[in-house]
Protein backbone atom coordinates (compact mmCIF):
# COMPACT_ATOMS: atom_id res chain seq x y z
CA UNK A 1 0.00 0.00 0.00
CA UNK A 2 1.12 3.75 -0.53
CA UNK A 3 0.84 6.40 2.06
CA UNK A 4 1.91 9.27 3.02
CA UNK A 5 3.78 10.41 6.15
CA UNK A 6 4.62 13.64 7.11
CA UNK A 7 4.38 14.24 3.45
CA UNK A 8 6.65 11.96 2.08
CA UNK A 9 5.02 8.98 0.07
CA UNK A 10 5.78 5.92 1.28
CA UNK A 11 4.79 1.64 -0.03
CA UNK A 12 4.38 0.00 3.08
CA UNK A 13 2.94 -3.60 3.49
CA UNK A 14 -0.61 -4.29 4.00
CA UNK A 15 -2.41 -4.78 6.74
CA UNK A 16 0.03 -2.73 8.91
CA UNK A 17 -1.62 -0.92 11.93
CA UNK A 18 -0.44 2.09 13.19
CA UNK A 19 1.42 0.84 16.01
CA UNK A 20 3.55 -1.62 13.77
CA UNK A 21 4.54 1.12 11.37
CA UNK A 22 5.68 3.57 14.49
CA UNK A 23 7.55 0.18 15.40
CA UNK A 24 9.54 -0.10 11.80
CA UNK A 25 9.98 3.61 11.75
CA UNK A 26 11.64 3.08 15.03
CA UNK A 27 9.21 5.54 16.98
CA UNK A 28 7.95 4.84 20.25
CA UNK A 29 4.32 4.75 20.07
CA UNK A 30 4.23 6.35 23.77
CA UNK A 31 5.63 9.71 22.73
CA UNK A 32 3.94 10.39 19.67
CA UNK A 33 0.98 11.96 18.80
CA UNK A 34 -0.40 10.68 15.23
CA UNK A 35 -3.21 12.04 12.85
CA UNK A 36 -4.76 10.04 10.25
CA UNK A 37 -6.57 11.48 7.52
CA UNK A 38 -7.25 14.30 9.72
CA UNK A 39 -8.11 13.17 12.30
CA UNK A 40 -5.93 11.93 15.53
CA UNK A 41 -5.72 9.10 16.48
CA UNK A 42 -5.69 7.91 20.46
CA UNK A 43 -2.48 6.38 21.74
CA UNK A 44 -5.15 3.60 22.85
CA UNK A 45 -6.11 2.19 19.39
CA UNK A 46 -2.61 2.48 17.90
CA UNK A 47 -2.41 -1.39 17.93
CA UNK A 48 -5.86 -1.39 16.53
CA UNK A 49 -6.08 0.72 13.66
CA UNK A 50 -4.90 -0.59 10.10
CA UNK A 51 -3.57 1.88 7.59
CA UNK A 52 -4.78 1.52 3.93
CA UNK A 53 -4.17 2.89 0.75
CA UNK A 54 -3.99 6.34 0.49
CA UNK A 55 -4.06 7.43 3.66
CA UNK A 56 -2.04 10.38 5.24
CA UNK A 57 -0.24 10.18 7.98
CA UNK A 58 1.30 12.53 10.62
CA UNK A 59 3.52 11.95 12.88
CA UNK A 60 4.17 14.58 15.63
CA UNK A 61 7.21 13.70 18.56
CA UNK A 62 7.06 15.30 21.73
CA UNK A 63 10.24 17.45 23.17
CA UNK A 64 11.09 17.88 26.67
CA UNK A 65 13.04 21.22 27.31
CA UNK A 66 14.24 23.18 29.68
C-alpha cells in the first residue's frame, strides 16, 4: 500500500496498523501523537487501527526542554 507520512510517500505492506509502522519507523508509540486522515488518532487504538491505501499520515514527537 502507498501512504503518506509527514508528506513523504511511502509503499508499506498491507495490513500494517499504526502501532507496527511507528515500530519499523523506530518511533515509540508512547511519545507520539499521530493524525490520520485528519483526524488523531488515540495512543489507545494504535495497535488497533490498520492503515490503507492512500491514507495520510502525521507523525508529531514530543520534546522535553528546559
Amino acid at each position: 500500500m502507498n501512504i503518506i507520512i509527514n508528506g513523504e510517500q511511502l509503499s508499506l505492506a498491507d495490513g500494517l496498523t499504526i502501532e507496527a509502522m511507528l515500530r519499523a519507523r523506530g518511533n515509540d508509540p508512547a511519545v507520539v501523537v499521530v493524525e490520520r486522515n485528519g483526524d488523531i488518532v488515540p495512543a489507545a487504538d494504535f495497535a488497533v487501527t490498520p492503515l490503507a491505501d492512500g491514507d495520510a499520515v502525521e507523525i508529531v514527537h514530543f520534546v522535553g526542554g528546559g
